[in-house]
Protein backbone atom coordinates (compact mmCIF):
# COMPACT_ATOMS: atom_id res chain seq x y z
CA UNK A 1 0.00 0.00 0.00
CA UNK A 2 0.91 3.16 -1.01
CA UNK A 3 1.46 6.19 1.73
CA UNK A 4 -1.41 8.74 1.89
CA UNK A 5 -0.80 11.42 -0.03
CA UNK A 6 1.43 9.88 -2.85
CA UNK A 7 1.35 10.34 -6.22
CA UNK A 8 1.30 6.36 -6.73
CA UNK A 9 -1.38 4.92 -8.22
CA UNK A 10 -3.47 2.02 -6.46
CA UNK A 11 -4.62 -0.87 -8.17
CA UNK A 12 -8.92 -1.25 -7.79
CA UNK A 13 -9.93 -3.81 -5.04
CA UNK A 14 -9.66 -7.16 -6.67
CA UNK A 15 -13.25 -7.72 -6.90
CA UNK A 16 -13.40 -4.96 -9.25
CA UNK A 17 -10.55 -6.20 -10.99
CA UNK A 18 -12.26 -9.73 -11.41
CA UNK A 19 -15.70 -8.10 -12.65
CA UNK A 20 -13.76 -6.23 -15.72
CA UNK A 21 -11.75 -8.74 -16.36
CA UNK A 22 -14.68 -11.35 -16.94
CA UNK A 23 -16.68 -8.69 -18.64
CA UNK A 24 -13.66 -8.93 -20.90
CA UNK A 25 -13.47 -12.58 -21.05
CA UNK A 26 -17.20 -12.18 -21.61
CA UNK A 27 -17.28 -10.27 -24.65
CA UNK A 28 -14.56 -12.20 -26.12
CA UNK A 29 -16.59 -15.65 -26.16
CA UNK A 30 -19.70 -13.48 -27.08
CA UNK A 31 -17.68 -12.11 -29.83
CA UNK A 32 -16.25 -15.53 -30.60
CA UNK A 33 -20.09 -17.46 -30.66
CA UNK A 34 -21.58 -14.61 -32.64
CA UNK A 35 -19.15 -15.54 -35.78
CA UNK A 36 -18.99 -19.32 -35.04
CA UNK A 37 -23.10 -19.58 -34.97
CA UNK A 38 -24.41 -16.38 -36.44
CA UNK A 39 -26.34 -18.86 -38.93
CA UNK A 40 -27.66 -21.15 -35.72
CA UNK A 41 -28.37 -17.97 -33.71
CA UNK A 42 -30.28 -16.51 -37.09
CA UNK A 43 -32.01 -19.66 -37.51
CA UNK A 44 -33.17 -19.94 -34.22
CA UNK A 45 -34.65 -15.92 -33.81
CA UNK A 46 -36.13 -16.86 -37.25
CA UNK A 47 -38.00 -19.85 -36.10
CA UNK A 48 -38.92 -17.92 -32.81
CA UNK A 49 -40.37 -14.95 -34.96
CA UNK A 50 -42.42 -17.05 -37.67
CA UNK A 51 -43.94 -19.20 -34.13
CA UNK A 52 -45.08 -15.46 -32.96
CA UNK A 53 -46.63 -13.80 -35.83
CA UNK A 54 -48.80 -11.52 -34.08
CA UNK A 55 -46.36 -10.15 -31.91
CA UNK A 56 -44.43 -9.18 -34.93
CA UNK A 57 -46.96 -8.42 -37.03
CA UNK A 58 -46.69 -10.34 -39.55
CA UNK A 59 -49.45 -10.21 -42.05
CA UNK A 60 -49.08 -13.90 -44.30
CA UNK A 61 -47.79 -11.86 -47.04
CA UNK A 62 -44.17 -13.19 -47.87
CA UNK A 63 -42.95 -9.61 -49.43
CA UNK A 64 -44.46 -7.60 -46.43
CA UNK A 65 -43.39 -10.08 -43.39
CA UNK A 66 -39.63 -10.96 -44.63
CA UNK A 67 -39.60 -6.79 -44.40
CA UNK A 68 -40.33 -7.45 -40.55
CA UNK A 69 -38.36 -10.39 -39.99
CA UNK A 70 -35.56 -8.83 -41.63
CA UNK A 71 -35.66 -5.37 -39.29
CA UNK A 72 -35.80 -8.15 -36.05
CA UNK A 73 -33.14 -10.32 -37.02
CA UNK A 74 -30.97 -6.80 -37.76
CA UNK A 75 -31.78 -5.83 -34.01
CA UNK A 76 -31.38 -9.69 -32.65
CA UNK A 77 -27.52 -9.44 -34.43
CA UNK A 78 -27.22 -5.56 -33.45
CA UNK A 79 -27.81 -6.30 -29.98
CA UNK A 80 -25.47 -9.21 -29.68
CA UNK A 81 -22.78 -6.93 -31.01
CA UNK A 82 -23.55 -4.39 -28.83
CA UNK A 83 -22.79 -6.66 -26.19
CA UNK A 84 -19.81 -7.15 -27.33
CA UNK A 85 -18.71 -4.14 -28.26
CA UNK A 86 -19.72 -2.87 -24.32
CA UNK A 87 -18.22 -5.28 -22.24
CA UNK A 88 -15.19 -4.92 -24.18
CA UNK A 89 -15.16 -1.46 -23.64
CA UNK A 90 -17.09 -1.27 -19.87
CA UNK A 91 -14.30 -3.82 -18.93
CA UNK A 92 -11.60 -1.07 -19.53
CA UNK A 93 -13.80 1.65 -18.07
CA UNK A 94 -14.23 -0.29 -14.88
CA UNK A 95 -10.83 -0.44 -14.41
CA UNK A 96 -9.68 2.90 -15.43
CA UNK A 97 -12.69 4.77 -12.96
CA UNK A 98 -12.00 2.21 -10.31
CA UNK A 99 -8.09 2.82 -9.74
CA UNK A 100 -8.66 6.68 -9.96
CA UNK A 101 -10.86 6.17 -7.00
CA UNK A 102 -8.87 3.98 -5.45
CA UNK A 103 -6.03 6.08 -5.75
CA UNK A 104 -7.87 9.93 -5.35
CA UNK A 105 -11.11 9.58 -3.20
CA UNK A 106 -9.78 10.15 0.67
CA UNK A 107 -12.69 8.90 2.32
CA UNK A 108 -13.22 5.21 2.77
CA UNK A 109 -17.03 4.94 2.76
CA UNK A 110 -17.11 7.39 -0.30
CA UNK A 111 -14.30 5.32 -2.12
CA UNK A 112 -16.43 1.87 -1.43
CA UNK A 113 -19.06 3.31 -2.56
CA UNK A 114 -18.07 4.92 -5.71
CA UNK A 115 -15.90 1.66 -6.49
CA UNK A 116 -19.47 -0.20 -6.02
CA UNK A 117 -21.34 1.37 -8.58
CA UNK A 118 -18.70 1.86 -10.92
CA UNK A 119 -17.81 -1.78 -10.93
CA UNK A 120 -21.54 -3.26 -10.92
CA UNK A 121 -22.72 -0.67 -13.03
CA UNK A 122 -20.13 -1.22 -15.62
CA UNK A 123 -20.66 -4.95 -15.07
CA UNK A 124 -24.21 -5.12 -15.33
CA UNK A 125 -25.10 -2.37 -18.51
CA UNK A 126 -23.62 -4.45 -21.03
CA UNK A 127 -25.84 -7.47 -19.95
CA UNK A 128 -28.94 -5.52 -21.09
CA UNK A 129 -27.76 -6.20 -24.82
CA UNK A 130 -27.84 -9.57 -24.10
CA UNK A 131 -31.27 -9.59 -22.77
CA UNK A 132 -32.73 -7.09 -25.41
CA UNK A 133 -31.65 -9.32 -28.45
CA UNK A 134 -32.73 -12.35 -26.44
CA UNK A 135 -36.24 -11.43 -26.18
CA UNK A 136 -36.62 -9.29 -29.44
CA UNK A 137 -37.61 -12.99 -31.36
CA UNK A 138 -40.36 -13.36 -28.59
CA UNK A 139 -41.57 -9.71 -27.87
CA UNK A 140 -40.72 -7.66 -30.59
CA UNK A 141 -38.02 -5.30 -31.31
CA UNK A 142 -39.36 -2.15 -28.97
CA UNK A 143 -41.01 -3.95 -26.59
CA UNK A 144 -37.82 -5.84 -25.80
CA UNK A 145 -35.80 -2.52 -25.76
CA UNK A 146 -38.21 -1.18 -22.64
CA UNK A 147 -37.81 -4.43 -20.81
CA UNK A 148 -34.24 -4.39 -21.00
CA UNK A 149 -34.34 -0.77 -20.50
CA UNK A 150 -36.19 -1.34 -17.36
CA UNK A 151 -34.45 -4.02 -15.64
CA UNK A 152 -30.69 -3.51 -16.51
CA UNK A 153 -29.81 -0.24 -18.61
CA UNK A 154 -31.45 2.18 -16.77
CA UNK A 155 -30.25 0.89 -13.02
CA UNK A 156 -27.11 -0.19 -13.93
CA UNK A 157 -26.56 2.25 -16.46
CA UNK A 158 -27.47 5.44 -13.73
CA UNK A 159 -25.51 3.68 -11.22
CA UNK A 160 -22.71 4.24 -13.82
CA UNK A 161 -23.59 7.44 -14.95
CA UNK A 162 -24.06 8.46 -10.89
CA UNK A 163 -20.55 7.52 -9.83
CA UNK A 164 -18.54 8.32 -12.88
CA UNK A 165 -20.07 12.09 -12.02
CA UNK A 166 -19.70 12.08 -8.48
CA UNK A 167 -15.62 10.89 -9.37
CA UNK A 168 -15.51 13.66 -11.54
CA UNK A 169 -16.30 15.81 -8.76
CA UNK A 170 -13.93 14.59 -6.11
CA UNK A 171 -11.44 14.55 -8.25
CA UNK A 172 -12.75 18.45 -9.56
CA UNK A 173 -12.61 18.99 -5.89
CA UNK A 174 -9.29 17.55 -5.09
CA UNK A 175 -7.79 19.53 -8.04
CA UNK A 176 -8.72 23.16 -6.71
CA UNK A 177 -7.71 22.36 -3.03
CA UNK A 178 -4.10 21.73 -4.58
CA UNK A 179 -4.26 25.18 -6.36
């Protein structure tokens, strides 16, 4: 452990570390399945879509419904790579935010807590890409957005959005008491 007042960076509690580092591992093998089965996972929404035609809308009419199915299977693949492309990328964030408050925020119980929601936050926002494309086959595309809206982006998304501004301002803080 560094001395109090250092310039040394600290490294995020372990815990942290472990949650970015799967999210990494995460998106990897979700990056990994999307190319080895796109055409089982496209098969599959497919199948899921044409056994739900009312939720979709679909109408009977080949021209019109392929239109539909088309849009859903875009937004099934979209959201799969948006998973991807945000656990990759929360993964680093979660590390980055966490060892600046590790290293900058005085307080213990203001550290903890900022290292909470950064690192279950970041964990848990990527997860709602997952969820959206995984009920998009068997809701439709919007309704699946609000659900996964509901249940992961918006709390773990705010939690994010909450500590990653409340950082900024400890550090803002820290920054004019040196000047």
């Amino acid at each position: 452990m560094t001395a109090p007042g250092s310039d040394a960076w600290r490294r995020p509690p372990l815990p942290s570390l472990l949650a970015a580092i799967l999210l990494i591992a995460c998106a990897e093998v979700g990056g990994a399945a999307m190319v080895k089965f796109k055409l089982e996972l496209t098969r599959w929404a497919r199948s899921v879509i044409l056994a739900r035609p009312a939720t979709h809308g679909l109408v009977g009419v080949r021209d019109v419904d392929e239109q539909v199915i088309d849009e859903a299977i875009v937004k099934f693949d979209a959201g799969l790579r948006l998973f991807h492309l945000h656990a990759e990328g929360m993964g680093l964030v979660i590390i980055a935010t966490t060892m600046t408050a590790a290293t900058l925020v005085r307080s213990d119980g203001v550290r903890r807590a900022v290292i909470v929601l950064l690192s279950a936050g970041g964990a848990g926002y990527p997860v709602g890409y997952l969820l959206w494309s995984a009920l998009i086959p068997y809701y439709g595309v919007e309704p699946a957005k609000t659900i996964a809206e509901r249940l992961i982006w918006i709390p773990f998304g705010g939690a994010t959005i909450i500590a990653a501004w409340w950082l900024t301002v400890l550090v803002a803080m820290r920054l004019v008491r040196r000047s």
